[in-house]
Every structure is written in C-alpha cells, then in structure tokens.
PDB file of N, CA and C in Angstrom:
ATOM      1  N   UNK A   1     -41.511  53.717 -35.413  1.00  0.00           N
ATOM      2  CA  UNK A   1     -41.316  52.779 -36.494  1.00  0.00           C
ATOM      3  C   UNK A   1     -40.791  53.526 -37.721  1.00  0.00           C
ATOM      4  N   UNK A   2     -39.601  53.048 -38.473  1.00  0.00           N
ATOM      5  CA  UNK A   2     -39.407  53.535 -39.640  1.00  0.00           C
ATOM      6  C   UNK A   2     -39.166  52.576 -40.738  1.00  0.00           C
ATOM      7  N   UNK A   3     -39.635  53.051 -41.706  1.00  0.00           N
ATOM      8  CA  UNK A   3     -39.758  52.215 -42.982  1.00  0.00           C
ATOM      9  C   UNK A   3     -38.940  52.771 -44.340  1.00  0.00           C
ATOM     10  N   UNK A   4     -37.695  52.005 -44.203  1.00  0.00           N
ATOM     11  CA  UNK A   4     -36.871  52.457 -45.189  1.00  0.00           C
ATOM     12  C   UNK A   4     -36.785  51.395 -46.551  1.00  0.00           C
ATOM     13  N   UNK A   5     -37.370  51.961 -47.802  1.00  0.00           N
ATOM     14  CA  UNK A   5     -37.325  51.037 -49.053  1.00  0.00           C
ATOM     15  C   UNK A   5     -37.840  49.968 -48.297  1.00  0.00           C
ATOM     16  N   UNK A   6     -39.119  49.574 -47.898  1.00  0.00           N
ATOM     17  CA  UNK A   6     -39.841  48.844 -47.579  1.00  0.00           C
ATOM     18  C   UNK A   6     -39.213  48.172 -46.423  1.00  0.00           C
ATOM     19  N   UNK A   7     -38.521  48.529 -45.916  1.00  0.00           N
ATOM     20  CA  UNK A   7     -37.693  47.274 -44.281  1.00  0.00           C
ATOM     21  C   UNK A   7     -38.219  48.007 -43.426  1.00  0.00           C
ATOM     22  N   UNK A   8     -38.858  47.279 -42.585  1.00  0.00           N
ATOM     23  CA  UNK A   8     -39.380  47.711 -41.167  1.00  0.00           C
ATOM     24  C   UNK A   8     -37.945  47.877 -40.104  1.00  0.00           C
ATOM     25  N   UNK A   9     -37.382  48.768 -39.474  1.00  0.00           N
ATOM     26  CA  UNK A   9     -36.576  49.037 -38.860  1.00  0.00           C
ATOM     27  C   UNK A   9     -37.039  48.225 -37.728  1.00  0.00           C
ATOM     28  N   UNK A  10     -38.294  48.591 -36.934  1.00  0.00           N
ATOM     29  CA  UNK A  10     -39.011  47.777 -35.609  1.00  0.00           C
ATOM     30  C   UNK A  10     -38.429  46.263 -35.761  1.00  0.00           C
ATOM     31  N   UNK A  11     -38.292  45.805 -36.870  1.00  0.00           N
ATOM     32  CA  UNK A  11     -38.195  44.132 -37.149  1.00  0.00           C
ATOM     33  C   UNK A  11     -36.963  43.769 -37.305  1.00  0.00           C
ATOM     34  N   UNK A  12     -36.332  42.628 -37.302  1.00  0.00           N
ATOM     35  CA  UNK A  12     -34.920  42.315 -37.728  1.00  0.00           C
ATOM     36  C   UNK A  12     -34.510  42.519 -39.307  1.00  0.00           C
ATOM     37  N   UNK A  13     -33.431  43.062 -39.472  1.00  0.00           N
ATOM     38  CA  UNK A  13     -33.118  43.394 -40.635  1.00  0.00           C
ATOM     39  C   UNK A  13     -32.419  42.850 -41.007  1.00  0.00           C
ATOM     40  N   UNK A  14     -32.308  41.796 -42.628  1.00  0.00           N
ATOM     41  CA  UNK A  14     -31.442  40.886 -42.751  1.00  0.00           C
ATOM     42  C   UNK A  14     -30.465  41.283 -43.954  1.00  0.00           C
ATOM     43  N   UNK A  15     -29.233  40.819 -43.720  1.00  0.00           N
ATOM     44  CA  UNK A  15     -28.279  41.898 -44.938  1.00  0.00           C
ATOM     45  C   UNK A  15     -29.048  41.690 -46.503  1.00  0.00           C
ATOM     46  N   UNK A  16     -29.862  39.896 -46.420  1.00  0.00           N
ATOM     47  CA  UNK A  16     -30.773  40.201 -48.147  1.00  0.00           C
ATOM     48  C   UNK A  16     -31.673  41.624 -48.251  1.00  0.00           C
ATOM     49  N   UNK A  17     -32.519  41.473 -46.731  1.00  0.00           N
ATOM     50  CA  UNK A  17     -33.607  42.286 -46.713  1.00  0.00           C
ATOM     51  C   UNK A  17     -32.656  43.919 -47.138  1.00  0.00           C
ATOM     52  N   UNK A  18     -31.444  44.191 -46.797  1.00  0.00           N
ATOM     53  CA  UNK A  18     -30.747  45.438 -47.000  1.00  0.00           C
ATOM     54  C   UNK A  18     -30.288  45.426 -48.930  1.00  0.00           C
ATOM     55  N   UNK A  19     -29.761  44.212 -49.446  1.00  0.00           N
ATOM     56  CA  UNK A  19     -29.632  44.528 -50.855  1.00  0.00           C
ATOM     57  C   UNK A  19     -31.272  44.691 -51.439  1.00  0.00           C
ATOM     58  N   UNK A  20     -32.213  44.085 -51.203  1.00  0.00           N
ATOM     59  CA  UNK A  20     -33.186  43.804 -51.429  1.00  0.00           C
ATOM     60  C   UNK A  20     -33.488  45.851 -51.618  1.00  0.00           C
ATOM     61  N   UNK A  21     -32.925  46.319 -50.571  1.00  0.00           N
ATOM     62  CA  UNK A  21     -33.533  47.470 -50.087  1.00  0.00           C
ATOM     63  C   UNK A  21     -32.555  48.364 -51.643  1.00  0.00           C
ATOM     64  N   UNK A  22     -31.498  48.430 -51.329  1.00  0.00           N
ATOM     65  CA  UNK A  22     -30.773  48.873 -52.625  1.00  0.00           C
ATOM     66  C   UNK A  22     -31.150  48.540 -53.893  1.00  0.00           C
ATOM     67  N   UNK A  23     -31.555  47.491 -54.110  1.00  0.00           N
ATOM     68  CA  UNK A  23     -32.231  47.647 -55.655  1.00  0.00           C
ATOM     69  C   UNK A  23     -33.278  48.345 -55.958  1.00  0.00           C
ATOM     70  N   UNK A  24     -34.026  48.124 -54.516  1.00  0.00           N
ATOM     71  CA  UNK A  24     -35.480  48.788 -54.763  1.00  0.00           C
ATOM     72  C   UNK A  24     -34.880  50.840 -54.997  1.00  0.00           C
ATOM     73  N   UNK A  25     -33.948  50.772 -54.098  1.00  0.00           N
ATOM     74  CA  UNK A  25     -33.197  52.654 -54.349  1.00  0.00           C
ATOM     75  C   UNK A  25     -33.239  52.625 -55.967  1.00  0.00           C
ATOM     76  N   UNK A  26     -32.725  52.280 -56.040  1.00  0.00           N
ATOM     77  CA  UNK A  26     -31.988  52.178 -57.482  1.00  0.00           C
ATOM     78  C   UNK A  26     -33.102  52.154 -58.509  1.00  0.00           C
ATOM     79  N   UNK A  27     -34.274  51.341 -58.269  1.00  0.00           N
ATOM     80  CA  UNK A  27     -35.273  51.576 -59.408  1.00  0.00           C
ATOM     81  C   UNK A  27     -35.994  52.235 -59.042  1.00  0.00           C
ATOM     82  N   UNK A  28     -36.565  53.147 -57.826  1.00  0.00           N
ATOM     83  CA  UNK A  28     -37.156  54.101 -57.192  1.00  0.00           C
ATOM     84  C   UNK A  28     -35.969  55.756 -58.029  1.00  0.00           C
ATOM     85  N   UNK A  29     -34.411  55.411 -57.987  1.00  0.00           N
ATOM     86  CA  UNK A  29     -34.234  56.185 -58.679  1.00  0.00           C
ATOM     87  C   UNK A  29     -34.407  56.278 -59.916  1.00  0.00           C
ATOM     88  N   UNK A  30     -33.834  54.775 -60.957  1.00  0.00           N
ATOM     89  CA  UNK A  30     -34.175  55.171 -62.529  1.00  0.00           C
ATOM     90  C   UNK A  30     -35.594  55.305 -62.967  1.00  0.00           C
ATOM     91  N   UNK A  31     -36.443  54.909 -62.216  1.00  0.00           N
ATOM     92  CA  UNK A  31     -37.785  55.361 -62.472  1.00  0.00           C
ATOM     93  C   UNK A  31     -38.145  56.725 -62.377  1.00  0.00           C
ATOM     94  N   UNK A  32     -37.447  57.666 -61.661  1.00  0.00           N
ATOM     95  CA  UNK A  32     -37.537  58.692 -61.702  1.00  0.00           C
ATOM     96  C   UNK A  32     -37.193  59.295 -63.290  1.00  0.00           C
ATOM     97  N   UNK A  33     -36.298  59.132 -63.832  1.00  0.00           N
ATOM     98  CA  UNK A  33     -35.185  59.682 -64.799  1.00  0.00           C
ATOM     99  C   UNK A  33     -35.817  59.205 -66.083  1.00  0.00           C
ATOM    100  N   UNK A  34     -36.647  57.517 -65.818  1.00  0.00           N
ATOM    101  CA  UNK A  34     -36.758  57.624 -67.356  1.00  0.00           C
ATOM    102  C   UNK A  34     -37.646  57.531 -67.577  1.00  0.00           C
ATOM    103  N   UNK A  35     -37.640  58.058 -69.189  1.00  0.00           N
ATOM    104  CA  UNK A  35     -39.403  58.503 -69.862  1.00  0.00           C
ATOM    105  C   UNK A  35     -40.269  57.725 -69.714  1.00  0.00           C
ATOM    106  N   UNK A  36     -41.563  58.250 -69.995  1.00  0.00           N
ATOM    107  CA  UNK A  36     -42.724  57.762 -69.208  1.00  0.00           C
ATOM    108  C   UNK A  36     -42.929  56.852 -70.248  1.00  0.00           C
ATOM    109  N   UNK A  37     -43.967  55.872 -69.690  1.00  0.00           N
ATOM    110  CA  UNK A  37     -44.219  54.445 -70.666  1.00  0.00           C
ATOM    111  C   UNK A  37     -42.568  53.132 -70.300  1.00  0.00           C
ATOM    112  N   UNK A  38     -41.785  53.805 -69.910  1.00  0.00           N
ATOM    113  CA  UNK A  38     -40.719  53.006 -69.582  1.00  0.00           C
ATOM    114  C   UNK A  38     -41.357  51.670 -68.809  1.00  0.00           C
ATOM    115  N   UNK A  39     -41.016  50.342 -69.255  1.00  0.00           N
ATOM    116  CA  UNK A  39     -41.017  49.456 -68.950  1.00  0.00           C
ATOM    117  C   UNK A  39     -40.945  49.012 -67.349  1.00  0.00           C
ATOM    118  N   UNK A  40     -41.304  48.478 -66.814  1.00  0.00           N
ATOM    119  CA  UNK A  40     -40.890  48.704 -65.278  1.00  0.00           C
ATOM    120  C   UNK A  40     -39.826  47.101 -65.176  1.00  0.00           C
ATOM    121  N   UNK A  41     -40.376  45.968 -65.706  1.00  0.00           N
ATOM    122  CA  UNK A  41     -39.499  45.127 -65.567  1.00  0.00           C
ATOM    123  C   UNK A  41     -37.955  45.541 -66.424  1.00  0.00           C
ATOM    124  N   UNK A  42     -38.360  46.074 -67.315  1.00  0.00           N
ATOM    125  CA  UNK A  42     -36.475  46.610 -67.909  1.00  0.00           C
ATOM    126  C   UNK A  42     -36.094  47.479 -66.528  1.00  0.00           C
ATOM    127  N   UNK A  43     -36.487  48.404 -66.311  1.00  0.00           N
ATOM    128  CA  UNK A  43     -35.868  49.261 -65.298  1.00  0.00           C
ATOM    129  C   UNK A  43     -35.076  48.154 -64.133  1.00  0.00           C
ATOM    130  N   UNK A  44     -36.425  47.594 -64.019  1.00  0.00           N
ATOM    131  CA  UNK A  44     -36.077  46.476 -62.793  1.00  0.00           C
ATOM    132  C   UNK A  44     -34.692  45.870 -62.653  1.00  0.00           C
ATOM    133  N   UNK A  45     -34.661  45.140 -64.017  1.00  0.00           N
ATOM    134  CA  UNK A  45     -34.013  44.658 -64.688  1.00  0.00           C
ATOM    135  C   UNK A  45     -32.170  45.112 -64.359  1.00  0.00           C
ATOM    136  N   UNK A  46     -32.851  46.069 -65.095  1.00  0.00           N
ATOM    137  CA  UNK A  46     -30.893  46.972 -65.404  1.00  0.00           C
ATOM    138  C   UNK A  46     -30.600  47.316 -64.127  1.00  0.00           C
ATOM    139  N   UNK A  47     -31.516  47.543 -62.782  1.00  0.00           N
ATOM    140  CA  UNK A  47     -30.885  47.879 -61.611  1.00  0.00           C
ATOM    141  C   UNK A  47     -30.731  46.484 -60.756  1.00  0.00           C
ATOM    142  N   UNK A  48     -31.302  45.617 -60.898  1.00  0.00           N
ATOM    143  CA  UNK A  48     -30.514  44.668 -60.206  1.00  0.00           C
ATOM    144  C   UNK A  48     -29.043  43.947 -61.362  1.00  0.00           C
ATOM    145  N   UNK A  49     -28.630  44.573 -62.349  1.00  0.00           N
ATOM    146  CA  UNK A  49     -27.520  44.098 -63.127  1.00  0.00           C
ATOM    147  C   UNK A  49     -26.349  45.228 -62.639  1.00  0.00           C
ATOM    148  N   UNK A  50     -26.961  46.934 -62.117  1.00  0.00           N
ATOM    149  CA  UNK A  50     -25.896  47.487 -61.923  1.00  0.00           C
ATOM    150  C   UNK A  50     -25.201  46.894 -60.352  1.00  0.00           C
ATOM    151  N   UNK A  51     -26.628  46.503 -59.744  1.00  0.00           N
ATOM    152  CA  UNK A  51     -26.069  46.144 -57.687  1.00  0.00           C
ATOM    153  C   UNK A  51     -25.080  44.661 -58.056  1.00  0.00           C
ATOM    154  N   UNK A  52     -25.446  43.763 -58.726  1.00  0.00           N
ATOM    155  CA  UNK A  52     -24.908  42.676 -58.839  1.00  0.00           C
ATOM    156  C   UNK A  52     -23.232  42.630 -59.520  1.00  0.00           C
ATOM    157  N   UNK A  53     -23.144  43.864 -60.165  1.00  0.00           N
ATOM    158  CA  UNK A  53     -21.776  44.678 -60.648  1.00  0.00           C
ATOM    159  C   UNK A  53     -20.919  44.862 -59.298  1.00  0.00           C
ATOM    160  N   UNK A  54     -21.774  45.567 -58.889  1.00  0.00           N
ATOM    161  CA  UNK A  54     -20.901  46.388 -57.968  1.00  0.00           C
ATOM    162  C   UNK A  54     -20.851  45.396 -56.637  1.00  0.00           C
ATOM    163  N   UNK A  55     -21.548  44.063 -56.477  1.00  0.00           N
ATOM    164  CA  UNK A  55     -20.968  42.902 -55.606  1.00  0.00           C
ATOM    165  C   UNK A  55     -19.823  42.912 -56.415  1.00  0.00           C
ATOM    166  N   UNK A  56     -20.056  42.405 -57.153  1.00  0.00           N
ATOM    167  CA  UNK A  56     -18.921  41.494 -58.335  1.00  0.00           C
ATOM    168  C   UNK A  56     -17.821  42.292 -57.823  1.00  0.00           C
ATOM    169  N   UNK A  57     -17.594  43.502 -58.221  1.00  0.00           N
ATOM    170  CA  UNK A  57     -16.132  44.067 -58.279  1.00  0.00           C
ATOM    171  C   UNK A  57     -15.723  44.666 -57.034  1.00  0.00           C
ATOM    172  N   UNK A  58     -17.029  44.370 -55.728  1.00  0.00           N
ATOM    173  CA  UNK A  58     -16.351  44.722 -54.447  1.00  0.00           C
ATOM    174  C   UNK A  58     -16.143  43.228 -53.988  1.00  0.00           C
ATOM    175  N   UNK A  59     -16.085  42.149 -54.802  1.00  0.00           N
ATOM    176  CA  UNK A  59     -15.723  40.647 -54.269  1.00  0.00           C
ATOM    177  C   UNK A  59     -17.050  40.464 -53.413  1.00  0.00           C
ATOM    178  N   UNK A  60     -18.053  41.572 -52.897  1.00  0.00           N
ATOM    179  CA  UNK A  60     -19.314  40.239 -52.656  1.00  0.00           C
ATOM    180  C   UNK A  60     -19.847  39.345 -53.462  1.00  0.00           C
ATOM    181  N   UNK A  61     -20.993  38.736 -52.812  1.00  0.00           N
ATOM    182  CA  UNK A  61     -21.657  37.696 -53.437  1.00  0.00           C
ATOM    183  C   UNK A  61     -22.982  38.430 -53.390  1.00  0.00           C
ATOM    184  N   UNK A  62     -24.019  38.834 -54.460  1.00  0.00           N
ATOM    185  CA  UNK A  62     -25.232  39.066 -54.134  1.00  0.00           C
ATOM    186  C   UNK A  62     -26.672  37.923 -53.774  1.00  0.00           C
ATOM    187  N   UNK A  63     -26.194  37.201 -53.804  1.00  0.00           N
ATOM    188  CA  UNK A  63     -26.549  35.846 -53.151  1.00  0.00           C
ATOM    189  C   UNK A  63     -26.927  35.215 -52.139  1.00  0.00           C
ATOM    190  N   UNK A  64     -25.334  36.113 -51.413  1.00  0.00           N
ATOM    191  CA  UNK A  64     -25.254  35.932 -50.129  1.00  0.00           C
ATOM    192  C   UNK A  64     -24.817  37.005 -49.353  1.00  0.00           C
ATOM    193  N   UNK A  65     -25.730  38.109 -49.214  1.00  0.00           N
ATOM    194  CA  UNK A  65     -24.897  39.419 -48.906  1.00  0.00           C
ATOM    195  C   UNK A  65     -24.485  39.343 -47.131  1.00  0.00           C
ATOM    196  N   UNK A  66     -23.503  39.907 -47.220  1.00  0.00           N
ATOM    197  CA  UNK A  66     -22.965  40.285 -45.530  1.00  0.00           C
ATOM    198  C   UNK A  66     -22.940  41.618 -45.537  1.00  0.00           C
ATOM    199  N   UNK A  67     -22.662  41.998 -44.071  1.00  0.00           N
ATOM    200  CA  UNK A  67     -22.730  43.111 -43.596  1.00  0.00           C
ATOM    201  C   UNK A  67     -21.655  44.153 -44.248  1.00  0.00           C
ATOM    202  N   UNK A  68     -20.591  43.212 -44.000  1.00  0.00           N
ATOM    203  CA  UNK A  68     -19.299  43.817 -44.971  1.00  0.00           C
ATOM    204  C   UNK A  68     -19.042  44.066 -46.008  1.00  0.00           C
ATOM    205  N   UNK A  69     -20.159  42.974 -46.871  1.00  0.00           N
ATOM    206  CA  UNK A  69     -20.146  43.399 -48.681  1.00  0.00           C
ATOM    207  C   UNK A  69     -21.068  44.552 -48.706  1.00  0.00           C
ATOM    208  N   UNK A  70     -21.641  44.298 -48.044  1.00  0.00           N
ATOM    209  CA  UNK A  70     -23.093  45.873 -47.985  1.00  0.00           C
ATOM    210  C   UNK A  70     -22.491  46.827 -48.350  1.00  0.00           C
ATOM    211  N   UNK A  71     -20.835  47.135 -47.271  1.00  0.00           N
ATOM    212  CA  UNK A  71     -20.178  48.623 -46.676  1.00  0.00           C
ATOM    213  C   UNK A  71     -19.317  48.546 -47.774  1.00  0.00           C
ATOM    214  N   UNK A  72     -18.825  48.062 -48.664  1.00  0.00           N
ATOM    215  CA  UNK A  72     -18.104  48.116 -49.741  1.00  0.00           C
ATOM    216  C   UNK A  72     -18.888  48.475 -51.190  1.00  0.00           C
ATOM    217  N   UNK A  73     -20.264  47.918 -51.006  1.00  0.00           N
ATOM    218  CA  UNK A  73     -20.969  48.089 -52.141  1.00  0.00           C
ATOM    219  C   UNK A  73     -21.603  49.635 -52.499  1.00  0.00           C
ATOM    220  N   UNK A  74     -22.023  49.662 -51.200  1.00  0.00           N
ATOM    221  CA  UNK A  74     -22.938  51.140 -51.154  1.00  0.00           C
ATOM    222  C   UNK A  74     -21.889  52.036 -51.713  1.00  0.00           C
ATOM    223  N   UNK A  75     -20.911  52.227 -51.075  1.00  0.00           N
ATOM    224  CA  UNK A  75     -19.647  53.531 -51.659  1.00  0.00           C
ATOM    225  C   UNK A  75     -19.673  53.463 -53.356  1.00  0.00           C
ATOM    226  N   UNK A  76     -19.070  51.911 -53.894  1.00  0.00           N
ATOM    227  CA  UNK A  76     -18.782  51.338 -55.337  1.00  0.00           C
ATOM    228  C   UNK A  76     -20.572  52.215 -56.078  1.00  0.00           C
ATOM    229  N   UNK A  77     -21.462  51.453 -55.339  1.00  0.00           N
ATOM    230  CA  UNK A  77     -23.026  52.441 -55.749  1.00  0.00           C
ATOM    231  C   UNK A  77     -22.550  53.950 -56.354  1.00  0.00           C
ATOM    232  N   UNK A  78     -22.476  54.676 -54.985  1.00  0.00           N
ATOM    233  CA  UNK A  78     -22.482  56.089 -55.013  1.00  0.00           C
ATOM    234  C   UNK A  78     -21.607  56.296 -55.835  1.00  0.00           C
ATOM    235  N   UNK A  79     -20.308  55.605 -56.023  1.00  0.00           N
ATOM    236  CA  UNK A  79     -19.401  56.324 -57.044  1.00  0.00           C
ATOM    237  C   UNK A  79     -20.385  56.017 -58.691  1.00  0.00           C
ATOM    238  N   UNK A  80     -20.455  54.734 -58.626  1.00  0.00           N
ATOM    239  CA  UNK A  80     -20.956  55.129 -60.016  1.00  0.00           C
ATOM    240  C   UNK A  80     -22.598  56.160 -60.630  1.00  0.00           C
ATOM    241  N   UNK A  81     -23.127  56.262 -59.454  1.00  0.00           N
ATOM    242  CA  UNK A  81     -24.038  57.098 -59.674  1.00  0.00           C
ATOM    243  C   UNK A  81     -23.914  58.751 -60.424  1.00  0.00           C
ATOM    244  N   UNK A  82     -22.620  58.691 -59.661  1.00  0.00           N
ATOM    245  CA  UNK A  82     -22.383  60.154 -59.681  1.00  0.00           C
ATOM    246  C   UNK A  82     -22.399  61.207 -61.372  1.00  0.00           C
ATOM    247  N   UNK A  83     -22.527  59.770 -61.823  1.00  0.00           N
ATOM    248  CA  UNK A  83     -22.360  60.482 -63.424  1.00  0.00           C
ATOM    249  C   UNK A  83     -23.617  61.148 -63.747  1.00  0.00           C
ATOM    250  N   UNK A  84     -24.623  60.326 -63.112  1.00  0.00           N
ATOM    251  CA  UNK A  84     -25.958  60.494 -63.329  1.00  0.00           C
ATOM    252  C   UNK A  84     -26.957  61.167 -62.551  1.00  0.00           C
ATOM    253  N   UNK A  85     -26.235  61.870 -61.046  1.00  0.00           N
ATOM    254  CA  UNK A  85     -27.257  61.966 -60.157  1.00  0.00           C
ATOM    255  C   UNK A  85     -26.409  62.748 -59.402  1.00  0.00           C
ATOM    256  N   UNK A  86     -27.039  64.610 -59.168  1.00  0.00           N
ATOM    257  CA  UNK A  86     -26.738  65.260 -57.843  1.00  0.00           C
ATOM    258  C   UNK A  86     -26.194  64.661 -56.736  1.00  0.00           C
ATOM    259  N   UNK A  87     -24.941  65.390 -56.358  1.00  0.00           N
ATOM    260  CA  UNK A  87     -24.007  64.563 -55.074  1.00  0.00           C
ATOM    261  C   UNK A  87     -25.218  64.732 -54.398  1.00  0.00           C
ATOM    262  N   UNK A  88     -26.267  65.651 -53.782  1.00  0.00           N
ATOM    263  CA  UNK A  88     -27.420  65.619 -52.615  1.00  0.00           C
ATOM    264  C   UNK A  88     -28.141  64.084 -52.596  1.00  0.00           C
ATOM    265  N   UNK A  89     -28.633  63.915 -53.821  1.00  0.00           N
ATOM    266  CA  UNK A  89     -29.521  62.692 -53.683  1.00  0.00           C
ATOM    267  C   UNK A  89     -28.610  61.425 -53.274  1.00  0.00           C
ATOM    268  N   UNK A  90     -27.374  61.505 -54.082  1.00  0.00           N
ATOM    269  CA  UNK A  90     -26.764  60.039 -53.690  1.00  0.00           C
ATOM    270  C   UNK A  90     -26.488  60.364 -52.285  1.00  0.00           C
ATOM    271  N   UNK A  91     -26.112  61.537 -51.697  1.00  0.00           N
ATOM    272  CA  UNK A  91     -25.591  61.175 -50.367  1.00  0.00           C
ATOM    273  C   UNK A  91     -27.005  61.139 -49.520  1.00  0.00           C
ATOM    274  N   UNK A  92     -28.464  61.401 -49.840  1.00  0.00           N
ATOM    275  CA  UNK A  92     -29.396  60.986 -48.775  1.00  0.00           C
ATOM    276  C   UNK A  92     -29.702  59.563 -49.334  1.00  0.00           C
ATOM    277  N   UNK A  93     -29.804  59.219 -50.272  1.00  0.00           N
ATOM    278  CA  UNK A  93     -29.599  57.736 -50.266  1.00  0.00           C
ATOM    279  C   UNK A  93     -28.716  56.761 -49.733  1.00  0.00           C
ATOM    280  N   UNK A  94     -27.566  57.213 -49.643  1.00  0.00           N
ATOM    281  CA  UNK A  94     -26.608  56.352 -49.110  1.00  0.00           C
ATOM    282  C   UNK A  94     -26.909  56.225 -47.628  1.00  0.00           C
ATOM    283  N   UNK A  95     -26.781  57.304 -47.233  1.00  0.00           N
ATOM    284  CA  UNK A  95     -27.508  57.384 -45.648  1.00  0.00           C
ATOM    285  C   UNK A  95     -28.723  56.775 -45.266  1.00  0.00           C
ATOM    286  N   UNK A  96     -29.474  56.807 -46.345  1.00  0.00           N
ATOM    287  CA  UNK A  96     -30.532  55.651 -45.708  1.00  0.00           C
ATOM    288  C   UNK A  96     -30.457  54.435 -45.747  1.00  0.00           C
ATOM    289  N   UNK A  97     -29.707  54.079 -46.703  1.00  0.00           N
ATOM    290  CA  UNK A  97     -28.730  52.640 -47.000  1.00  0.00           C
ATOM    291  C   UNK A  97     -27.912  52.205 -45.500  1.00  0.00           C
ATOM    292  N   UNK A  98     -26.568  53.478 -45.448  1.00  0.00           N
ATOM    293  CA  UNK A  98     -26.326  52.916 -44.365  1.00  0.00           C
ATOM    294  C   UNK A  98     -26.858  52.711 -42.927  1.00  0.00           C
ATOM    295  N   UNK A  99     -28.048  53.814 -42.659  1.00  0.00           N
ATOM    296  CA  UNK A  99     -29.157  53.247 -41.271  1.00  0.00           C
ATOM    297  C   UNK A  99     -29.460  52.170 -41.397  1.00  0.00           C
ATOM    298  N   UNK A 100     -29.575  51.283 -43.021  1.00  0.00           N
ATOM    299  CA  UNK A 100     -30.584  49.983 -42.608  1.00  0.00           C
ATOM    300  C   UNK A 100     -29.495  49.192 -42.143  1.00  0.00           C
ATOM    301  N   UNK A 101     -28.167  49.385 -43.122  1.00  0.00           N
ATOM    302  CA  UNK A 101     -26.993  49.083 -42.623  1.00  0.00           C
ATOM    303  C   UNK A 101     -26.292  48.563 -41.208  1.00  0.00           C
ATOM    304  N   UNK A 102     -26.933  49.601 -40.801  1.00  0.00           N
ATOM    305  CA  UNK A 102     -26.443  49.725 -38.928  1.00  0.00           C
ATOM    306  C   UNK A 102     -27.523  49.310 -38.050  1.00  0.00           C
ATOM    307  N   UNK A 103     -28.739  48.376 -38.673  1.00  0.00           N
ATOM    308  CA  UNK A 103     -29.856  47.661 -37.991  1.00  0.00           C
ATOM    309  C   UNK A 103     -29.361  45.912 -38.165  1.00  0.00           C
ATOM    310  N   UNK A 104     -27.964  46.061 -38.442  1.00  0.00           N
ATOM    311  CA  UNK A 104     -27.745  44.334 -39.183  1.00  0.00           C
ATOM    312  C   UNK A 104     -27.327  44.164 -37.698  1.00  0.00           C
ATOM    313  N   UNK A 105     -26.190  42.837 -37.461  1.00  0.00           N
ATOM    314  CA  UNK A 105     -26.028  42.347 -36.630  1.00  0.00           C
ATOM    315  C   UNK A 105     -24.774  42.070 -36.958  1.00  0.00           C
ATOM    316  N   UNK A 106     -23.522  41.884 -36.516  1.00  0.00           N
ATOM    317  CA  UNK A 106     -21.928  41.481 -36.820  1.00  0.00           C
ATOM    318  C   UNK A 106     -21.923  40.707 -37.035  1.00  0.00           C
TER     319      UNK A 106
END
C-alpha cells in the first residue's frame, strides 16, 4: 500500500483526488518556507490560487480535472516553483505527482 499526499494508491484514484493531492504538495511545501505562526488557511489559500493558475493557463479546468490537464499542469507547477525551490525537491515532487498520475485511468 502506498500513500501519496493522502491518496491511497490500493484504491481508485480520481484525477480530483490527484489535484486534491497537488494542493495538498504545495501547502506541505509553503508550510515548510514560511515563518512560524503563519496562518494555515492563508497558506491554504495562496496554494490553491497558484494550482488554479496554472489550470487556467494550461487551458484546464480545476473543477473538472482530467488526466491530461494533470500532465500539463504538473510541468507549468515545477516551472514556476523553480524560483523558490531546489531543482531536487521539485523533481521528487513531481514524481510523486506523476505516480498518482499513472494510477488514473484514460
């Protein structure tokens, strides 16, 4: 059994349950970075405004995610991370992104 950003791999994985999984990256990362006492709903906040960006300008819908907006989003992710975050971490994140990725269905 593996448990990536809370998705049970054993179970069906649904492309929400996969953005679902990316936001949770995303505030698992800025929670790392910012000072302590930081708000958790702001954090929350600003990382589901950066994933909902990066639908936007890869033409998904975060709404309604597919398999295909997933594989466009995650990259659009990693690029903009990069300002902020060691190529190591974004690329083991992305990789765990794309395993949950490759538990979807066509």
């Amino acid at each position: 059994m593996a448990i990536i950003y809370e998705v049970d791999t054993d179970k069906e994985v649904t492309p929400t349950m996969v953005k679902d999984a990316i936001i949770r990256c995303f505030c698992i990362a800025h929670s790392e970075q910012a000072e302590m006492g930081s708000d958790k709903g702001i954090i929350t906040d600003y990382c589901i405004t950066i994933v909902s960006k990066a639908f936007e300008e890869t033409g998904g819908d975060i709404t309604n995610p597919t398999k295909e907006s997933l594989l466009l989003t995650v990259p659009w992710l990693a690029n903009y991370s990069k300002n902020f975050r060691d190529q190591s971490t974004i690329q083991k994140h992305m990789e765990e992104i794309k395993k949950l990725i490759s538990f979807l269905k066509d």
